[in-house]
C-alpha atoms as a PDB file:
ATOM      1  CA  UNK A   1     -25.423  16.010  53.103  1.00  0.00           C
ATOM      2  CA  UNK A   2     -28.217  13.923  51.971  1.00  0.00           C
ATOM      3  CA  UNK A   3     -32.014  14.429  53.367  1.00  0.00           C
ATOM      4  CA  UNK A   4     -33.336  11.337  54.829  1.00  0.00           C
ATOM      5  CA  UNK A   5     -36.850  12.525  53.046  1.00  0.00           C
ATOM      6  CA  UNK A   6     -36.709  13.713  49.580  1.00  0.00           C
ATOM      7  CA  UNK A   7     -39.505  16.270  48.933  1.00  0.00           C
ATOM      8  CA  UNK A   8     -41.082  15.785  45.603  1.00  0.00           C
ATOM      9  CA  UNK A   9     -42.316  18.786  43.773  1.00  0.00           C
ATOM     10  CA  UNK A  10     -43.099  19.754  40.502  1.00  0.00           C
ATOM     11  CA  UNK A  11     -40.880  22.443  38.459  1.00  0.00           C
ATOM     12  CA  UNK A  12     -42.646  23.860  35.487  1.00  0.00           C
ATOM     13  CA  UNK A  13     -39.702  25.099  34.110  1.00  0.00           C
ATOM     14  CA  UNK A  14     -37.496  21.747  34.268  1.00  0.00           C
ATOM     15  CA  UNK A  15     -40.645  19.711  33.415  1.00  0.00           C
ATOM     16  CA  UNK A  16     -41.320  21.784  30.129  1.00  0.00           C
ATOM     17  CA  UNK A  17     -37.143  21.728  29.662  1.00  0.00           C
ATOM     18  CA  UNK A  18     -37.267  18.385  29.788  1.00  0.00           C
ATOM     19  CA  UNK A  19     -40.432  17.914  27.084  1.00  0.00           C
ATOM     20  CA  UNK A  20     -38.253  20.253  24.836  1.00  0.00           C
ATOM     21  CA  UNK A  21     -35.144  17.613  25.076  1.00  0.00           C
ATOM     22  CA  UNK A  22     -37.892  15.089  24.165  1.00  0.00           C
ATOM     23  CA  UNK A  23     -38.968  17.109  21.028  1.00  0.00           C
ATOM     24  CA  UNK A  24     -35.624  17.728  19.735  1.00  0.00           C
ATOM     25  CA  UNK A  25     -34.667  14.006  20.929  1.00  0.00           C
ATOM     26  CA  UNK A  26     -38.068  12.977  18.816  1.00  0.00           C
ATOM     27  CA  UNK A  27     -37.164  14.812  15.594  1.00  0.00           C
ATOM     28  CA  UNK A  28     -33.481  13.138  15.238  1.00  0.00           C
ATOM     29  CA  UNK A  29     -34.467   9.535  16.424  1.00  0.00           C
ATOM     30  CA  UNK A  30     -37.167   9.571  13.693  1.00  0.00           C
ATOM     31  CA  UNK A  31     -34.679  11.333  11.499  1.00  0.00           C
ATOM     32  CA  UNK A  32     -32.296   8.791  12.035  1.00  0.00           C
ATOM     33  CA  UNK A  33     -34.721   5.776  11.743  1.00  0.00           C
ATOM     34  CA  UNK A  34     -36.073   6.783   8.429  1.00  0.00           C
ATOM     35  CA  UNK A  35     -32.655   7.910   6.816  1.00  0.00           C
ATOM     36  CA  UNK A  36     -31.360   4.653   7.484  1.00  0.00           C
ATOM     37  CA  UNK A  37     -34.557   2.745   6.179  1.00  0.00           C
ATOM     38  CA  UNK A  38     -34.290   5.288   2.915  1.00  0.00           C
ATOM     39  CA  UNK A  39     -31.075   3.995   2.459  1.00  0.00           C
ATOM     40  CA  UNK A  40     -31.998   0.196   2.954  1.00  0.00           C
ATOM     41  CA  UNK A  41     -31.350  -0.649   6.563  1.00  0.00           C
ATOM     42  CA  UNK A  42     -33.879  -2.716   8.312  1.00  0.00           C
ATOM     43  CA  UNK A  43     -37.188  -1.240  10.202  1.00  0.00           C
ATOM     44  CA  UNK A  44     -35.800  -3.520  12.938  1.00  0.00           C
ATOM     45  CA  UNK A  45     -31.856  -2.368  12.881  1.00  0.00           C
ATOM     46  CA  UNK A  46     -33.212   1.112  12.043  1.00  0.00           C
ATOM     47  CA  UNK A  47     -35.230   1.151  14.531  1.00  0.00           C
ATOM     48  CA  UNK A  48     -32.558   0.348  17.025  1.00  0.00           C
ATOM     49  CA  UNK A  49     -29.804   2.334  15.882  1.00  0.00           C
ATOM     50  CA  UNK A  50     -32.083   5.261  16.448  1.00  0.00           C
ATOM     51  CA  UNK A  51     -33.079   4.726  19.580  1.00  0.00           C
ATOM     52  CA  UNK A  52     -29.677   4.033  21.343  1.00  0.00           C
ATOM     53  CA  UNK A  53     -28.720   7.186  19.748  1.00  0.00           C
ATOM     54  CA  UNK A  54     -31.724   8.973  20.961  1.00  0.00           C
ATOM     55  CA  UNK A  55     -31.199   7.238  24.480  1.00  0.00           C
ATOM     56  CA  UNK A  56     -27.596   9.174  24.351  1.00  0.00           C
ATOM     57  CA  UNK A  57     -28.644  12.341  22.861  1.00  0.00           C
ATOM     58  CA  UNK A  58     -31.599  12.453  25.465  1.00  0.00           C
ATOM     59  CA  UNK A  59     -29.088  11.683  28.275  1.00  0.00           C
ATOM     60  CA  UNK A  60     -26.496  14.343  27.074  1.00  0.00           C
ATOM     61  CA  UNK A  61     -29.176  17.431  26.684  1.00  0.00           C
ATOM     62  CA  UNK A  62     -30.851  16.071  30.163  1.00  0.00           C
ATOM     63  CA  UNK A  63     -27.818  16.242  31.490  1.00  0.00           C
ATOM     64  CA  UNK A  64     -26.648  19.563  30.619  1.00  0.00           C
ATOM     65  CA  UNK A  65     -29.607  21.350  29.541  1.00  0.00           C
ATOM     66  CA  UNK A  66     -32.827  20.297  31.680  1.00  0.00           C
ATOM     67  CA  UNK A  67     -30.916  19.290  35.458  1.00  0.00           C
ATOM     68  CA  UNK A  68     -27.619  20.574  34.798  1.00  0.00           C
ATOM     69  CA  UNK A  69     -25.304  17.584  36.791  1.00  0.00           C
ATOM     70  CA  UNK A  70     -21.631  17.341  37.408  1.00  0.00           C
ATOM     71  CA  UNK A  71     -22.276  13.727  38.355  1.00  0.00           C
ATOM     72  CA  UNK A  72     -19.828  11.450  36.227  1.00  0.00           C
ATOM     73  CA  UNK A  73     -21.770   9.964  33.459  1.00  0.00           C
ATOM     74  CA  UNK A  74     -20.767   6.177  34.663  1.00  0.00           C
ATOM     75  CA  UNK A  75     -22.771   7.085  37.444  1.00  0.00           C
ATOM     76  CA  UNK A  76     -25.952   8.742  35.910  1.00  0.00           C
ATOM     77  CA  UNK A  77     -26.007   6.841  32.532  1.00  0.00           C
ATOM     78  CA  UNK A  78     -27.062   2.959  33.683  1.00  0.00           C
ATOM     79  CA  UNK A  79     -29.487   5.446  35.893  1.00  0.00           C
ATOM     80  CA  UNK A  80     -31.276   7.575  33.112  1.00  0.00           C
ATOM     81  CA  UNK A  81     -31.008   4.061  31.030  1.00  0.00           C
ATOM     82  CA  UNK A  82     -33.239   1.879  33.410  1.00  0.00           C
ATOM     83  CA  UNK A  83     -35.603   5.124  34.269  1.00  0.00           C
ATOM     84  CA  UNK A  84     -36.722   5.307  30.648  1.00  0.00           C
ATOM     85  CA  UNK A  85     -36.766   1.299  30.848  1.00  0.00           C
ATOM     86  CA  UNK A  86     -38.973   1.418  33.705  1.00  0.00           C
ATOM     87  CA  UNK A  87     -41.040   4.213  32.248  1.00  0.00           C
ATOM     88  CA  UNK A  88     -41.431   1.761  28.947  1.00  0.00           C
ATOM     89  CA  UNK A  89     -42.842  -0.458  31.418  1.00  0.00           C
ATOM     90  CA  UNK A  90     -45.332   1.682  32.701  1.00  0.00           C
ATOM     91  CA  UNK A  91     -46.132   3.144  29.211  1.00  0.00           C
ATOM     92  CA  UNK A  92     -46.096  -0.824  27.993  1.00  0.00           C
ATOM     93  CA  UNK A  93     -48.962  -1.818  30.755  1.00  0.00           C
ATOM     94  CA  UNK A  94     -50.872   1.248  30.367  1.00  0.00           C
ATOM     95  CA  UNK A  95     -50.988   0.751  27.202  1.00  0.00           C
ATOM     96  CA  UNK A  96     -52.297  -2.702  27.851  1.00  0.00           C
ATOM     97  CA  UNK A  97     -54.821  -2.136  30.810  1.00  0.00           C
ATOM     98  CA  UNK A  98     -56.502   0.717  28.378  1.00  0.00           C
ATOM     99  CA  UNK A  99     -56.738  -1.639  25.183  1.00  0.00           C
ATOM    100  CA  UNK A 100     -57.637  -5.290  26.986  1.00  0.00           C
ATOM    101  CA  UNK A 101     -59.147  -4.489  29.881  1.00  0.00           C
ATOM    102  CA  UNK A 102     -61.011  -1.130  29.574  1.00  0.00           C
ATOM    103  CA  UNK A 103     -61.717  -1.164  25.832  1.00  0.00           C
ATOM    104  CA  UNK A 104     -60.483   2.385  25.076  1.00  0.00           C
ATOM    105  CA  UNK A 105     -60.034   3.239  21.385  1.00  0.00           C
ATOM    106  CA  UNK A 106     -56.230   1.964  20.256  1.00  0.00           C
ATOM    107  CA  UNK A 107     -55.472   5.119  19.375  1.00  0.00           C
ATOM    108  CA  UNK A 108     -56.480   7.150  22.729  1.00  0.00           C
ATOM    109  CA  UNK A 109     -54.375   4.560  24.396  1.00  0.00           C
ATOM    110  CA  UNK A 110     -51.390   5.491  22.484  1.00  0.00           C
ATOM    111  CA  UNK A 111     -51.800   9.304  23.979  1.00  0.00           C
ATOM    112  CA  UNK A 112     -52.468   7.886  27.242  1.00  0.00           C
ATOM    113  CA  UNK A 113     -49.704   5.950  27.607  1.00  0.00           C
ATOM    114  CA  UNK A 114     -47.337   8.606  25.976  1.00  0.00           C
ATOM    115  CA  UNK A 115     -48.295  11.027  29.116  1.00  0.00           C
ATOM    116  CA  UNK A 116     -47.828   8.014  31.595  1.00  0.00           C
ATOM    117  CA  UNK A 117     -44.582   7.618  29.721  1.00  0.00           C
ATOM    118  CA  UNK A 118     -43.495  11.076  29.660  1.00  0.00           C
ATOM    119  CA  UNK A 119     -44.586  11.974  33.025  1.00  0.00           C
ATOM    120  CA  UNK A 120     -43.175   8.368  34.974  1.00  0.00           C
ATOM    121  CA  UNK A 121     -39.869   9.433  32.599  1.00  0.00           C
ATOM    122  CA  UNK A 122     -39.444  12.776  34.007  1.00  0.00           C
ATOM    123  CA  UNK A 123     -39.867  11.847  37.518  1.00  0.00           C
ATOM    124  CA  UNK A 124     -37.407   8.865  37.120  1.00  0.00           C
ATOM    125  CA  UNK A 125     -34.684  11.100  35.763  1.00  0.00           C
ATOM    126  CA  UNK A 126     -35.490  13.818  38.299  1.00  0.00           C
ATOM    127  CA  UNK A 127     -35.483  11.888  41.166  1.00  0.00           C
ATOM    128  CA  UNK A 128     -33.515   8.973  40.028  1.00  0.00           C
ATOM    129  CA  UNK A 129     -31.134   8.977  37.422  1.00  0.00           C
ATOM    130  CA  UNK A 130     -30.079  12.272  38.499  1.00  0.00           C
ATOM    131  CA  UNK A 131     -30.970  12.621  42.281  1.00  0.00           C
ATOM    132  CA  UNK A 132     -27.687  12.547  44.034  1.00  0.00           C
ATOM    133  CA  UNK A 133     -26.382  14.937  41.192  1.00  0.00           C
ATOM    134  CA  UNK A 134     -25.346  18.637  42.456  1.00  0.00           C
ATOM    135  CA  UNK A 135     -27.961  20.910  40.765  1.00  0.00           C
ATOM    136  CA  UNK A 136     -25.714  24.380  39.073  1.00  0.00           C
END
């Protein structure tokens, strides 16, 4: 049975788990991206091949690796999908807010929005996408 009140904590070791799926998800997006621009494709299809295939490999080692569900991925999928689309969104206006409005070098604001991004991801996942999961 479901708590009414979920407690929210922070777990080193499925936080740093989870940047480790991001790493290895990293390497092979940008591995796919620039194969297929090496052989011709489009930045633009390149770019999107790669990250629908990153969006499944980061889902599968989540999944098995970093929270270790049995949930049905029908269930979790269209979950982990819209927490990294939500965490764009934060990254996105972060991004924003620390370029137009508080004039912070373009380059600091990438950094800063990565960490709202990685951070706002994590917590999605963990208490999102795969919340009602049963932990092994």
């Amino acid at each position: 049975m479901m708590n009414t009140t979920t407690k929210i904590t922070f777990n080193l070791s499925i936080f740093s788990k989870y940047l480790f799926v991001g790493v290895i998800n990293t390497i092979v997006g940008y591995g796919i991206i620039f194969s297929l621009m090496h052989i011709g494709t489009s930045p633009e299809i390149s770019n999107l091949i790669g990250y629908v295939i990153g969006i499944c490999i980061s889902y599968i080692l989540n999944k098995l690796y970093t929270f270790k569900t049995k949930s049905h991925p029908k269930k979790e999928f269209p979950k982990f999908a819209a927490s990294l689309f939500l965490a764009y969104c934060l990254n996105f206006l972060t991004l924003i807010l620390c370029v137009r409005l508080l004039y912070i070098n373009a380059y600091i604001s990438q950094i800063i929005s990565g960490i709202v991004y990685t951070l706002s991801g994590f917590l999605f996942a963990k208490y999102f996408a795969f919340r009602e999961s049963k932990m092994l």
